[in-house]
PDB file of N, CA and C in Angstrom:
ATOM      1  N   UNK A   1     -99.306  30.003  10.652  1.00  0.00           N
ATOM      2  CA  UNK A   1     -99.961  30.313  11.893  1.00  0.00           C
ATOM      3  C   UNK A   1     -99.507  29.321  12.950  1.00  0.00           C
ATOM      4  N   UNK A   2     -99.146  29.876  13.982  1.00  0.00           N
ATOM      5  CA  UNK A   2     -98.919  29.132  15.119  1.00  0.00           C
ATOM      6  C   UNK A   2    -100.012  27.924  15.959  1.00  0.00           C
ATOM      7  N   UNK A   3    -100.261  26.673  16.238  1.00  0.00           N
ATOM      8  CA  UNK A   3    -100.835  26.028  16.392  1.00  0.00           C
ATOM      9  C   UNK A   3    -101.012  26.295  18.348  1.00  0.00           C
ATOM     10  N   UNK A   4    -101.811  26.449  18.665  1.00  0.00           N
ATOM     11  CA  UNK A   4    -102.197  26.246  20.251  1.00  0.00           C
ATOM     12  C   UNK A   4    -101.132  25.351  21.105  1.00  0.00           C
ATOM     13  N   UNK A   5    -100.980  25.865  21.995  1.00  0.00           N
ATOM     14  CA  UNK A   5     -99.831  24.358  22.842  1.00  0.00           C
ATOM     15  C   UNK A   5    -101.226  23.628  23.661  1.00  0.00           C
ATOM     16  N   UNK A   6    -101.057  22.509  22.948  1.00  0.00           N
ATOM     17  CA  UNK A   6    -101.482  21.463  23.968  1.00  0.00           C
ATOM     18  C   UNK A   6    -101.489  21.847  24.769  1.00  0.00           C
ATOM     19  N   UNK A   7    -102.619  20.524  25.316  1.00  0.00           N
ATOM     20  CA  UNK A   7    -102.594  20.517  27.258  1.00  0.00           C
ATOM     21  C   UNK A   7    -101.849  19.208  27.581  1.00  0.00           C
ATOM     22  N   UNK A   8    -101.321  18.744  26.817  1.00  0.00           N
ATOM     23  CA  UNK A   8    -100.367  17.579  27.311  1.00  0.00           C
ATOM     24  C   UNK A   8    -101.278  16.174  26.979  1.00  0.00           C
ATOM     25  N   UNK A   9    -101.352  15.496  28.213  1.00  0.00           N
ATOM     26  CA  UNK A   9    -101.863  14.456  28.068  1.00  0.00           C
ATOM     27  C   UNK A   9    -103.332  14.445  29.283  1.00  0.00           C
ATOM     28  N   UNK A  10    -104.010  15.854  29.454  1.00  0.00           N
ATOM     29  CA  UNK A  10    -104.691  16.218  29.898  1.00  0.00           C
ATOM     30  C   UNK A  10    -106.523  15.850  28.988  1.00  0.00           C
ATOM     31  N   UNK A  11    -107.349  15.502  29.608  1.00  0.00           N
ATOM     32  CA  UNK A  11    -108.597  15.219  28.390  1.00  0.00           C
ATOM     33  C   UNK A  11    -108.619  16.649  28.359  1.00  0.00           C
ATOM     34  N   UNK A  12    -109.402  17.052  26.929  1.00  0.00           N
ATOM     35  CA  UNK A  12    -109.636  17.860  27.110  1.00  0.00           C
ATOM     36  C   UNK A  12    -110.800  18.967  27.088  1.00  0.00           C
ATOM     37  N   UNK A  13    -110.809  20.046  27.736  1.00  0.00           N
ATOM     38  CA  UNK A  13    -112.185  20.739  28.439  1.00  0.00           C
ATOM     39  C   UNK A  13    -112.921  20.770  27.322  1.00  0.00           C
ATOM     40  N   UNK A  14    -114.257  21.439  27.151  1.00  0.00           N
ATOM     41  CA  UNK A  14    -115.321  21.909  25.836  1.00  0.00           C
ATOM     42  C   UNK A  14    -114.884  22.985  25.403  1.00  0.00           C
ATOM     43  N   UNK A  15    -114.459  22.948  23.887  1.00  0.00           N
ATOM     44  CA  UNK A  15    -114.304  24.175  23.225  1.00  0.00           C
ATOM     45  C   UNK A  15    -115.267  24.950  23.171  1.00  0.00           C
ATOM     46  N   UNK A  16    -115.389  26.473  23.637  1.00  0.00           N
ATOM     47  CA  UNK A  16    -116.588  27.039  23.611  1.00  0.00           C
ATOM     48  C   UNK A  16    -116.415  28.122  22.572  1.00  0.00           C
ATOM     49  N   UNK A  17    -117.045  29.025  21.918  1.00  0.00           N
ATOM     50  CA  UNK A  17    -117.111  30.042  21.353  1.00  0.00           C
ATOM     51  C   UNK A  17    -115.795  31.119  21.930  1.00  0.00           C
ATOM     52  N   UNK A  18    -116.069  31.286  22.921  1.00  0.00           N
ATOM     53  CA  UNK A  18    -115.546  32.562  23.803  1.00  0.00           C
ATOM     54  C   UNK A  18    -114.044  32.492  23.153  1.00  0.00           C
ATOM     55  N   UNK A  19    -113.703  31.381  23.835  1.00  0.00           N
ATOM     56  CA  UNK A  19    -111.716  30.425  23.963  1.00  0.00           C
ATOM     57  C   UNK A  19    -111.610  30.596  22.109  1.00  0.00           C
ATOM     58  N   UNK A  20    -112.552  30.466  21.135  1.00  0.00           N
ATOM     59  CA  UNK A  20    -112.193  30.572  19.946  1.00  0.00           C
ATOM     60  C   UNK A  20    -111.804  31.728  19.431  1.00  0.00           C
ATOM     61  N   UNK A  21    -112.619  32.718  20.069  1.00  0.00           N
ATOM     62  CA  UNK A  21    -112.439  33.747  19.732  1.00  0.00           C
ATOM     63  C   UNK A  21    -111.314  34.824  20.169  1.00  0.00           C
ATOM     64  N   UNK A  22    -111.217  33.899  21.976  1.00  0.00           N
ATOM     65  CA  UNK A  22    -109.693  34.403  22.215  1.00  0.00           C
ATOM     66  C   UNK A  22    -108.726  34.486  21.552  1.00  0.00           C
ATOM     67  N   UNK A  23    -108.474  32.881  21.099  1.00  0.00           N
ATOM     68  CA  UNK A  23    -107.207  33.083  20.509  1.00  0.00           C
ATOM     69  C   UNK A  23    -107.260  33.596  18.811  1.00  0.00           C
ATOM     70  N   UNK A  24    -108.611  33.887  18.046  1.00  0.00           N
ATOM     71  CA  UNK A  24    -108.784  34.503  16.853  1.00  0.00           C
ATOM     72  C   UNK A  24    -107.836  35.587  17.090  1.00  0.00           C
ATOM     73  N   UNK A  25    -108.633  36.475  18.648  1.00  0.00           N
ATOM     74  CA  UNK A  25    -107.868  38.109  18.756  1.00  0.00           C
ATOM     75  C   UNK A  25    -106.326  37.617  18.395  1.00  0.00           C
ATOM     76  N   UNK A  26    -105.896  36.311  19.643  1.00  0.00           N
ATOM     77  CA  UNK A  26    -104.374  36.413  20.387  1.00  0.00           C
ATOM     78  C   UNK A  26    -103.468  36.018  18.951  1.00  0.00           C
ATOM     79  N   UNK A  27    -104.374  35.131  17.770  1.00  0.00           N
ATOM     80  CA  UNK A  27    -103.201  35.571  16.342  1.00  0.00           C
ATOM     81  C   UNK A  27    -103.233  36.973  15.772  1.00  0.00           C
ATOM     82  N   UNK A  28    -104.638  37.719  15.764  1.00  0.00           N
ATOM     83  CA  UNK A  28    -104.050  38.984  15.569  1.00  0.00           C
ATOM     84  C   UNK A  28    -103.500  39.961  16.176  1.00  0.00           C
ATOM     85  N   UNK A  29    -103.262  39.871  17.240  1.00  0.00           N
ATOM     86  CA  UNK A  29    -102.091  40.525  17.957  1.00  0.00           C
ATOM     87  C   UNK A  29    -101.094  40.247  17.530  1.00  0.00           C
ATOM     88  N   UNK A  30    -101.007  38.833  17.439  1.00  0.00           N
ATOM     89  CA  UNK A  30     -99.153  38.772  16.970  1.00  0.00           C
ATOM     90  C   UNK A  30     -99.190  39.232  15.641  1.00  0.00           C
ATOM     91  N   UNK A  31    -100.139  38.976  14.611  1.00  0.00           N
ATOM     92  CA  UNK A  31     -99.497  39.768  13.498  1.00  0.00           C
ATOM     93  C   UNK A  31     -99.073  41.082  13.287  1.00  0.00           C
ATOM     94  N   UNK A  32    -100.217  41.524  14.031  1.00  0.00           N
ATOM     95  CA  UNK A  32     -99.572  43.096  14.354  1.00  0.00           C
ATOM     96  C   UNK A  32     -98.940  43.257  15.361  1.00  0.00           C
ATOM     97  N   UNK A  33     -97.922  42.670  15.890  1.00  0.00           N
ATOM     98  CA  UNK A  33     -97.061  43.139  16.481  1.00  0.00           C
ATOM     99  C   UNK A  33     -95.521  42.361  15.692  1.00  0.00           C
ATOM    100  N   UNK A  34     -95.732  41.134  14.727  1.00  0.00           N
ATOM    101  CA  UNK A  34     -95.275  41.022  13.807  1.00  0.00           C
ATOM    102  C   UNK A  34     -94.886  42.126  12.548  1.00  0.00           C
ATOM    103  N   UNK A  35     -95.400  42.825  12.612  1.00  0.00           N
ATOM    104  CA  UNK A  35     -96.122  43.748  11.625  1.00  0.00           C
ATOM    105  C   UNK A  35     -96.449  43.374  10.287  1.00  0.00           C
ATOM    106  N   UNK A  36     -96.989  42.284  10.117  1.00  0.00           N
ATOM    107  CA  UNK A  36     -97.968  41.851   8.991  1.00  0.00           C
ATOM    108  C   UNK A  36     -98.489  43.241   8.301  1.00  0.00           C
ATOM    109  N   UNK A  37     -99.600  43.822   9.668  1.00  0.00           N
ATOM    110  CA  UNK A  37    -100.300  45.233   9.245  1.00  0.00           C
ATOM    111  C   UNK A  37    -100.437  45.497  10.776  1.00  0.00           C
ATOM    112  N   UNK A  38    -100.803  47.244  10.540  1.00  0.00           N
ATOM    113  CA  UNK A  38    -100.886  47.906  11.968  1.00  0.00           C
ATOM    114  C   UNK A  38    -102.399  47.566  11.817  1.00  0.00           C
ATOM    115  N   UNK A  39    -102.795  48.383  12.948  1.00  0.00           N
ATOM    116  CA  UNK A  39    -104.309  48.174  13.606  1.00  0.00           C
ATOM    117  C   UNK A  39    -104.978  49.180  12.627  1.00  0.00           C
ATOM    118  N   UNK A  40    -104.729  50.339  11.901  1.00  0.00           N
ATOM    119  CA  UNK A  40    -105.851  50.910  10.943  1.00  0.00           C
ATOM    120  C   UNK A  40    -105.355  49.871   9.728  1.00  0.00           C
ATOM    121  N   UNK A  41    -104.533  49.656   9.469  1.00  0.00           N
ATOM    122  CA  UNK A  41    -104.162  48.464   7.884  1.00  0.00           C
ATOM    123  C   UNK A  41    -105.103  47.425   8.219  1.00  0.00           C
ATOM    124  N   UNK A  42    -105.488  46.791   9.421  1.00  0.00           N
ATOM    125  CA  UNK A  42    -106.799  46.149   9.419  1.00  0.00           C
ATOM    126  C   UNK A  42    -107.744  46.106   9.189  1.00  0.00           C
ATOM    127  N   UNK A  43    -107.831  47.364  10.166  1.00  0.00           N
ATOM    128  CA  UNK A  43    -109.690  48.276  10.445  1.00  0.00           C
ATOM    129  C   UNK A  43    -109.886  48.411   8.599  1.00  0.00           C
ATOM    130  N   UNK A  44    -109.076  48.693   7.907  1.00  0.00           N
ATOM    131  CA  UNK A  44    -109.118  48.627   6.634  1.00  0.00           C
ATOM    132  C   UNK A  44    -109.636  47.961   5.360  1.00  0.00           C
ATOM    133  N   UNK A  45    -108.981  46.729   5.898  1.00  0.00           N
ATOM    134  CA  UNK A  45    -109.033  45.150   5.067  1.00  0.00           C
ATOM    135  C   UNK A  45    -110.385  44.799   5.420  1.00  0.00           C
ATOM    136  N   UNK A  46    -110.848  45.154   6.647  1.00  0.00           N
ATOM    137  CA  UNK A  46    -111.934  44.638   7.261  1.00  0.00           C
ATOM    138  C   UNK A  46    -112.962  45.252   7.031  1.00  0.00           C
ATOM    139  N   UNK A  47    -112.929  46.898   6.848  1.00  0.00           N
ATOM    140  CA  UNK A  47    -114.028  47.838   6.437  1.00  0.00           C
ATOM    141  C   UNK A  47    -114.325  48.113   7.845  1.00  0.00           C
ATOM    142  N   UNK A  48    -113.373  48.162   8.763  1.00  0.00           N
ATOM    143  CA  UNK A  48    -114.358  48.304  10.451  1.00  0.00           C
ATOM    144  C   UNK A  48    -114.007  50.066  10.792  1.00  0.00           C
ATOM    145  N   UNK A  49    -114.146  50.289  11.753  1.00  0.00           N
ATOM    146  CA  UNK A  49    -113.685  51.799  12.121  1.00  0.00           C
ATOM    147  C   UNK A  49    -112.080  51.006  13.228  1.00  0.00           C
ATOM    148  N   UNK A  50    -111.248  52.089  12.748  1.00  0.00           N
ATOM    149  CA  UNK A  50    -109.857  51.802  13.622  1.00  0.00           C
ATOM    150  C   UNK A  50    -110.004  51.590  15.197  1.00  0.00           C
ATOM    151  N   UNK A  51    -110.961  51.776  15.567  1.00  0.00           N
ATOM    152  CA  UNK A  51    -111.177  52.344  17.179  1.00  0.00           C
ATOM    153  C   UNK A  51    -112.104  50.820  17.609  1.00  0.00           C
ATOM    154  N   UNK A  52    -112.696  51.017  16.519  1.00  0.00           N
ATOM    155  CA  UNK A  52    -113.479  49.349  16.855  1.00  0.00           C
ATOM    156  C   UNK A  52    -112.814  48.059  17.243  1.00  0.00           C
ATOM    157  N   UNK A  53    -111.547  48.212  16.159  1.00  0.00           N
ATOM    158  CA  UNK A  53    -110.386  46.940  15.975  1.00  0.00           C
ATOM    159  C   UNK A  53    -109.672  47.424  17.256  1.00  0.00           C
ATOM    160  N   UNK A  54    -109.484  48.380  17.456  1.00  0.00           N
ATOM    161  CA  UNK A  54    -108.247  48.772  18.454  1.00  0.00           C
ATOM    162  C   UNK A  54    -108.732  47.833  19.544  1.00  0.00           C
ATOM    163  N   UNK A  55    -110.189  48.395  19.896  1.00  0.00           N
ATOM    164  CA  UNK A  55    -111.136  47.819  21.313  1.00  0.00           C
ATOM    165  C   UNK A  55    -111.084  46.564  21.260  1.00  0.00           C
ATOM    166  N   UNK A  56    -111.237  45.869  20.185  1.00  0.00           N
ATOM    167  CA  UNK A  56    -111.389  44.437  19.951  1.00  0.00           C
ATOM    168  C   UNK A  56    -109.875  43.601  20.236  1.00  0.00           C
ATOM    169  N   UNK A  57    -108.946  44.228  19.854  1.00  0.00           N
ATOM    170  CA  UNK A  57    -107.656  43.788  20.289  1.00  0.00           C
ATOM    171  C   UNK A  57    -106.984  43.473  21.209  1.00  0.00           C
ATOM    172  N   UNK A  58    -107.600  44.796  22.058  1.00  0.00           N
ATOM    173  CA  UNK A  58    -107.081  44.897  23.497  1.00  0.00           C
ATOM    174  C   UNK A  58    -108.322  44.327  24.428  1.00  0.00           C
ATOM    175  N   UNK A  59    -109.026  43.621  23.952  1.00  0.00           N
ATOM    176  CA  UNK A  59    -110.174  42.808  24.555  1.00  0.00           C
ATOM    177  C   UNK A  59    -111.548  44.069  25.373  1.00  0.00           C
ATOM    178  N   UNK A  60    -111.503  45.298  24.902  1.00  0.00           N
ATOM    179  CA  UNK A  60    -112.139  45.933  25.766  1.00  0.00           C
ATOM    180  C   UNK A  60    -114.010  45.456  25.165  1.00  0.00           C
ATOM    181  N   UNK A  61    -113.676  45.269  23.807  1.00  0.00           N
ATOM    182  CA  UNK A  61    -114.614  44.899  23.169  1.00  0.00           C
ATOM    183  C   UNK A  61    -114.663  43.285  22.487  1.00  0.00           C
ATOM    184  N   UNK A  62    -115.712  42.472  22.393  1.00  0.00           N
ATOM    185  CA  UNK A  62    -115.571  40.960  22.054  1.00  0.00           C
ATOM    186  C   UNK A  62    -116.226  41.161  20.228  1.00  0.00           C
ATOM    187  N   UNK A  63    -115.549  40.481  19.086  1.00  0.00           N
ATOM    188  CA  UNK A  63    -115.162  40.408  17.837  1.00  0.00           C
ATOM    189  C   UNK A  63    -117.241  40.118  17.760  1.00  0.00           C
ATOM    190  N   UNK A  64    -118.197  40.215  16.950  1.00  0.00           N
ATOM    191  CA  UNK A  64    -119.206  39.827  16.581  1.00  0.00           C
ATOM    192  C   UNK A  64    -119.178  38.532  15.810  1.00  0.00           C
ATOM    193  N   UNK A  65    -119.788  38.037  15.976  1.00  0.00           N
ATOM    194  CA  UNK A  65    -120.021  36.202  15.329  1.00  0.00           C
ATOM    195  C   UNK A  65    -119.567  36.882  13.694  1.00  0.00           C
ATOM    196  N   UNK A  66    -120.399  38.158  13.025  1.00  0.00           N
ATOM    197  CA  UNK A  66    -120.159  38.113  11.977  1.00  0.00           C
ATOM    198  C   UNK A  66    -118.646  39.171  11.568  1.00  0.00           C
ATOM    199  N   UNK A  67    -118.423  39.536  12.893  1.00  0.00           N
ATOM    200  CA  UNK A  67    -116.858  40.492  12.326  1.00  0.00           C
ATOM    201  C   UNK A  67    -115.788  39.183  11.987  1.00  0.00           C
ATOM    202  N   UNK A  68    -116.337  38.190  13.196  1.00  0.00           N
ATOM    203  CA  UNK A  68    -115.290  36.789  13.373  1.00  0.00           C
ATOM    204  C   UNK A  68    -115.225  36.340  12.142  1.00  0.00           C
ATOM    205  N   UNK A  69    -116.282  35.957  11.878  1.00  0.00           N
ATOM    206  CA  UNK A  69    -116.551  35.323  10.415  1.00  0.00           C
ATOM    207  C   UNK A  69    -115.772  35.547   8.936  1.00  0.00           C
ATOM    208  N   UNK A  70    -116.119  37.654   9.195  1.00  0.00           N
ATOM    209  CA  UNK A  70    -115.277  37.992   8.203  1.00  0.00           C
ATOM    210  C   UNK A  70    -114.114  38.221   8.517  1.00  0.00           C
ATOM    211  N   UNK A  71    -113.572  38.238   9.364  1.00  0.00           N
ATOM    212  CA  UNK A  71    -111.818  38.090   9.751  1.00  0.00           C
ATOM    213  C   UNK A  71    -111.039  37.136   9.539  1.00  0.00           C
ATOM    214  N   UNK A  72    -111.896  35.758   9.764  1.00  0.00           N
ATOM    215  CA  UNK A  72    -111.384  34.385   9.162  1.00  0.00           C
ATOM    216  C   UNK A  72    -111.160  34.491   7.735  1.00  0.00           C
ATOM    217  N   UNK A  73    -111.995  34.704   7.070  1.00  0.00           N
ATOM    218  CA  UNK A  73    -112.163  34.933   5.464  1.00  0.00           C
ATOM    219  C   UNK A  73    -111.297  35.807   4.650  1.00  0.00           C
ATOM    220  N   UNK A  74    -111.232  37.233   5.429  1.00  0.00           N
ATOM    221  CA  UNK A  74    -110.645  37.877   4.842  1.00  0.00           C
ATOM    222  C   UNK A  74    -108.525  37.461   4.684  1.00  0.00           C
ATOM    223  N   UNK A  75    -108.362  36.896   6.241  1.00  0.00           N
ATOM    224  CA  UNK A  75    -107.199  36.547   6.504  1.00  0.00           C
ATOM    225  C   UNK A  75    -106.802  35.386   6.067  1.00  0.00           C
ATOM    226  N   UNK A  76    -107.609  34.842   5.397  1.00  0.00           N
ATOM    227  CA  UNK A  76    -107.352  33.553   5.118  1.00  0.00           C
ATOM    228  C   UNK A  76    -107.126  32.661   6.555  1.00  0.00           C
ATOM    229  N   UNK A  77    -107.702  32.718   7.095  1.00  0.00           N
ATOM    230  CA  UNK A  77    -107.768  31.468   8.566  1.00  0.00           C
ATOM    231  C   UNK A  77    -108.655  30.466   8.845  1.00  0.00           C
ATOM    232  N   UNK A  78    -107.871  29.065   8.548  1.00  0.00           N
ATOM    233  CA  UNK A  78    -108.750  28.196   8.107  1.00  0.00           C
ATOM    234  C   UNK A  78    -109.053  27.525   9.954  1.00  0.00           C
ATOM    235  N   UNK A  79    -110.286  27.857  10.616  1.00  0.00           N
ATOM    236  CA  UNK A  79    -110.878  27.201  11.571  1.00  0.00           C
ATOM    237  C   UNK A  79    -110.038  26.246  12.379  1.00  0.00           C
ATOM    238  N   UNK A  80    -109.856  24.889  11.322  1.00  0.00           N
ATOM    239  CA  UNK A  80    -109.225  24.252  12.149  1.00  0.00           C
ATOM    240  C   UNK A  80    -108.013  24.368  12.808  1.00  0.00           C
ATOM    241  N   UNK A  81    -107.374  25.358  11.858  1.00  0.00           N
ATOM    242  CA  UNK A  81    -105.978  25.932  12.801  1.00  0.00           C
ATOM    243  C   UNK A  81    -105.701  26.406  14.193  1.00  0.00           C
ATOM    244  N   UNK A  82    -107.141  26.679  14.598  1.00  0.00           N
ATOM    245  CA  UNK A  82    -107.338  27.565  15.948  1.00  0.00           C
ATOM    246  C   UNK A  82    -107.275  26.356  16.588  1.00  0.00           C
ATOM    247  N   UNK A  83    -107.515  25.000  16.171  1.00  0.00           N
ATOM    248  CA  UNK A  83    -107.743  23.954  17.531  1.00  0.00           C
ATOM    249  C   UNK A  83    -106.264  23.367  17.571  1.00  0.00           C
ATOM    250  N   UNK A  84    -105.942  22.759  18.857  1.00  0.00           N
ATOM    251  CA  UNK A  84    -104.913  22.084  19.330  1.00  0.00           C
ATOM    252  C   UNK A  84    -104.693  20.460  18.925  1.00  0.00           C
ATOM    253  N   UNK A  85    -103.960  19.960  18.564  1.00  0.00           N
ATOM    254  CA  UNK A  85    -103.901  18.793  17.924  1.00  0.00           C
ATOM    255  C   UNK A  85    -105.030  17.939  19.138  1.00  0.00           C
ATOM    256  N   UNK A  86    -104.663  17.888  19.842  1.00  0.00           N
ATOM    257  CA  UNK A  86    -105.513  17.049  20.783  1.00  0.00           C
ATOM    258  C   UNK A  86    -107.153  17.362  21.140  1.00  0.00           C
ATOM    259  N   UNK A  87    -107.243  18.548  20.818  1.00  0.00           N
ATOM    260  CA  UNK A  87    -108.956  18.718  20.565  1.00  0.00           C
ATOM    261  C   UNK A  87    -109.231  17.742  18.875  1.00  0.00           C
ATOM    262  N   UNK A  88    -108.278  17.948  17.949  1.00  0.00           N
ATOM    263  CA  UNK A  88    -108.709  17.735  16.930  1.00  0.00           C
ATOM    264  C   UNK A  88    -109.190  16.031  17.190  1.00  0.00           C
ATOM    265  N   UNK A  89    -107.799  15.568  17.635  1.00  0.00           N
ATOM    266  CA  UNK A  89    -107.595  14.219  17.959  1.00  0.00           C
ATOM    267  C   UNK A  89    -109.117  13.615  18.964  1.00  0.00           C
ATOM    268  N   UNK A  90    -109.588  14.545  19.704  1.00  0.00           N
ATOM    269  CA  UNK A  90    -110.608  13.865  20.851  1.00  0.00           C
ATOM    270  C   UNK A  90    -112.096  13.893  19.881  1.00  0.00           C
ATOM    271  N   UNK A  91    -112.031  14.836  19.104  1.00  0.00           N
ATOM    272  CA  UNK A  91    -113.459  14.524  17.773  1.00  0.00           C
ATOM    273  C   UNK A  91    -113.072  13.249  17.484  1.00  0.00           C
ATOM    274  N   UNK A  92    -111.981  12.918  16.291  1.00  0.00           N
ATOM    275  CA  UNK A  92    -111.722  11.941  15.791  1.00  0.00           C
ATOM    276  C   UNK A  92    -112.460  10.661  16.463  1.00  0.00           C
ATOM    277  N   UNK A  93    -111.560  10.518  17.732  1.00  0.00           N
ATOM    278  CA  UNK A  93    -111.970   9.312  18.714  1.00  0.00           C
ATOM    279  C   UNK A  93    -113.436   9.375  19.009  1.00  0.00           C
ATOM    280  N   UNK A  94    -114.041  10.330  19.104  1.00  0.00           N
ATOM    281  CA  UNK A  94    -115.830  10.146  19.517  1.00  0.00           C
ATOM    282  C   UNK A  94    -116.356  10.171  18.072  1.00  0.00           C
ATOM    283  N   UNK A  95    -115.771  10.516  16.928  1.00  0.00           N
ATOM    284  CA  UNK A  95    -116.653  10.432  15.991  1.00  0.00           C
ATOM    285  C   UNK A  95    -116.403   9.196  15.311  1.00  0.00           C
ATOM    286  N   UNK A  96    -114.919   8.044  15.734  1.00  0.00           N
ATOM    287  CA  UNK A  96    -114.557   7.050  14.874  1.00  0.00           C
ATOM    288  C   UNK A  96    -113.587   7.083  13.779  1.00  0.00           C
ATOM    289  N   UNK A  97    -113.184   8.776  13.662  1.00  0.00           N
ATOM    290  CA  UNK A  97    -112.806   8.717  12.639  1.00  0.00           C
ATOM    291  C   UNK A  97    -111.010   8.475  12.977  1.00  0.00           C
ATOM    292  N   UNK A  98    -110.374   7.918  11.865  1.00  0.00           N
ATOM    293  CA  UNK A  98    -108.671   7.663  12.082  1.00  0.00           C
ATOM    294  C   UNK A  98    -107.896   8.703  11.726  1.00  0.00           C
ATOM    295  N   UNK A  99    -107.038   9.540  12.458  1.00  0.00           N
ATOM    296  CA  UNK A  99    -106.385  10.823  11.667  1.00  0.00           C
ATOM    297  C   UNK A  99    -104.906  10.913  11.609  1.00  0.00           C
ATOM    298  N   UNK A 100    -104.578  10.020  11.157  1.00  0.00           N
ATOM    299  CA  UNK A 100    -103.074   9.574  11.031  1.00  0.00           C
ATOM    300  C   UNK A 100    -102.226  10.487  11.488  1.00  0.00           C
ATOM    301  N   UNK A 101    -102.446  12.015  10.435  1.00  0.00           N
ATOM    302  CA  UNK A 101    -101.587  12.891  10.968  1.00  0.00           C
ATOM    303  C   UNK A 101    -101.281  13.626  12.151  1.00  0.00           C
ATOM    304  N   UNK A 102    -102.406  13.527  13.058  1.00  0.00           N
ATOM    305  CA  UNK A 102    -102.474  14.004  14.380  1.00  0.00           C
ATOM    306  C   UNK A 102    -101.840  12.993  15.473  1.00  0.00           C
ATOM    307  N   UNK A 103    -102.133  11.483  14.722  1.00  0.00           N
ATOM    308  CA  UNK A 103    -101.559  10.475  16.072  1.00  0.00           C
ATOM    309  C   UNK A 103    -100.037  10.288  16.098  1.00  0.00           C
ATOM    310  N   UNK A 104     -99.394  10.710  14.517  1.00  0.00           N
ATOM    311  CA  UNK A 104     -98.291  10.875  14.078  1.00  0.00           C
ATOM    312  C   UNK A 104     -97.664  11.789  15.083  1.00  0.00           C
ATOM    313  N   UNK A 105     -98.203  12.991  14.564  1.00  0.00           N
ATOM    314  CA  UNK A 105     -97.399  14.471  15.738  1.00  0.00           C
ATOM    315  C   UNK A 105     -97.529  14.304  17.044  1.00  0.00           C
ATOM    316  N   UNK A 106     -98.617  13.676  17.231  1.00  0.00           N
ATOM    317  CA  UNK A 106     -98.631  13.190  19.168  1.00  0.00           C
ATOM    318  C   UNK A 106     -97.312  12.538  19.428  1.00  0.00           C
ATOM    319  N   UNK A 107     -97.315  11.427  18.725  1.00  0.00           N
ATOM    320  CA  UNK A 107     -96.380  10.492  19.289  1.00  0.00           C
ATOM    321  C   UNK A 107     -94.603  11.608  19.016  1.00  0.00           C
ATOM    322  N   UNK A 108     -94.658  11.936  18.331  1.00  0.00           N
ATOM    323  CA  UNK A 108     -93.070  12.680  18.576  1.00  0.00           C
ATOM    324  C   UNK A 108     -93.058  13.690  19.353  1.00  0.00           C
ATOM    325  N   UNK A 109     -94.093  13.802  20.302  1.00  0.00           N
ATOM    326  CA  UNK A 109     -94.080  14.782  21.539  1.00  0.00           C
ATOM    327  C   UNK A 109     -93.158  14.413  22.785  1.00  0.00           C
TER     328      UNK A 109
END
């Protein structure tokens, strides 16, 4: 899975629900346009109606806390993938914690 592009050396804004869920849709777009699976090979995996996923894709409709939930699960998409090294990195620093591998990939930016 493709990791978010940074905002550079920008702080950065509050992750909200909404922005998570954006980019949940904006990896499944690329898979299906990858062709991983089409949009009923989803609606499928997922148990949803094709028309539901379609709406949800093309943003006409927003994913439910619990469709999200099971889309992560089913796809195997582990959460933290959706964040940008530098969100990960700005917890770290307010929570204390040291994350080697993130200050690592910063610095070869």
């Amino acid at each position: 899975m493709m990791r978010p592009i940074s905002a550079g050396n920008k702080v950065p804004r509050r992750l909200t629900f909404q922005e998570l869920s954006d980019r949940l849709i904006r990896e499944l777009n690329q898979r299906v346009r990858r062709g991983d699976f089409t949009e009923r090979g989803l609606a499928r995996l997922l148990g949803a109606s094709q028309p539901h996923i379609h709406n949800v894709l093309k943003g006409v409709r927003r994913p439910s806390t619990p469709l999200a939930d099971h889309i992560l699960i089913k796809l195997q998409i582990a959460l933290q993938s959706m964040l940008t090294d530098e969100e990960i990195r700005s917890v770290c620093v307010k929570k204390g914690w040291k994350c080697p591998l993130i200050e690592e990939n910063l610095g070869r930016r």
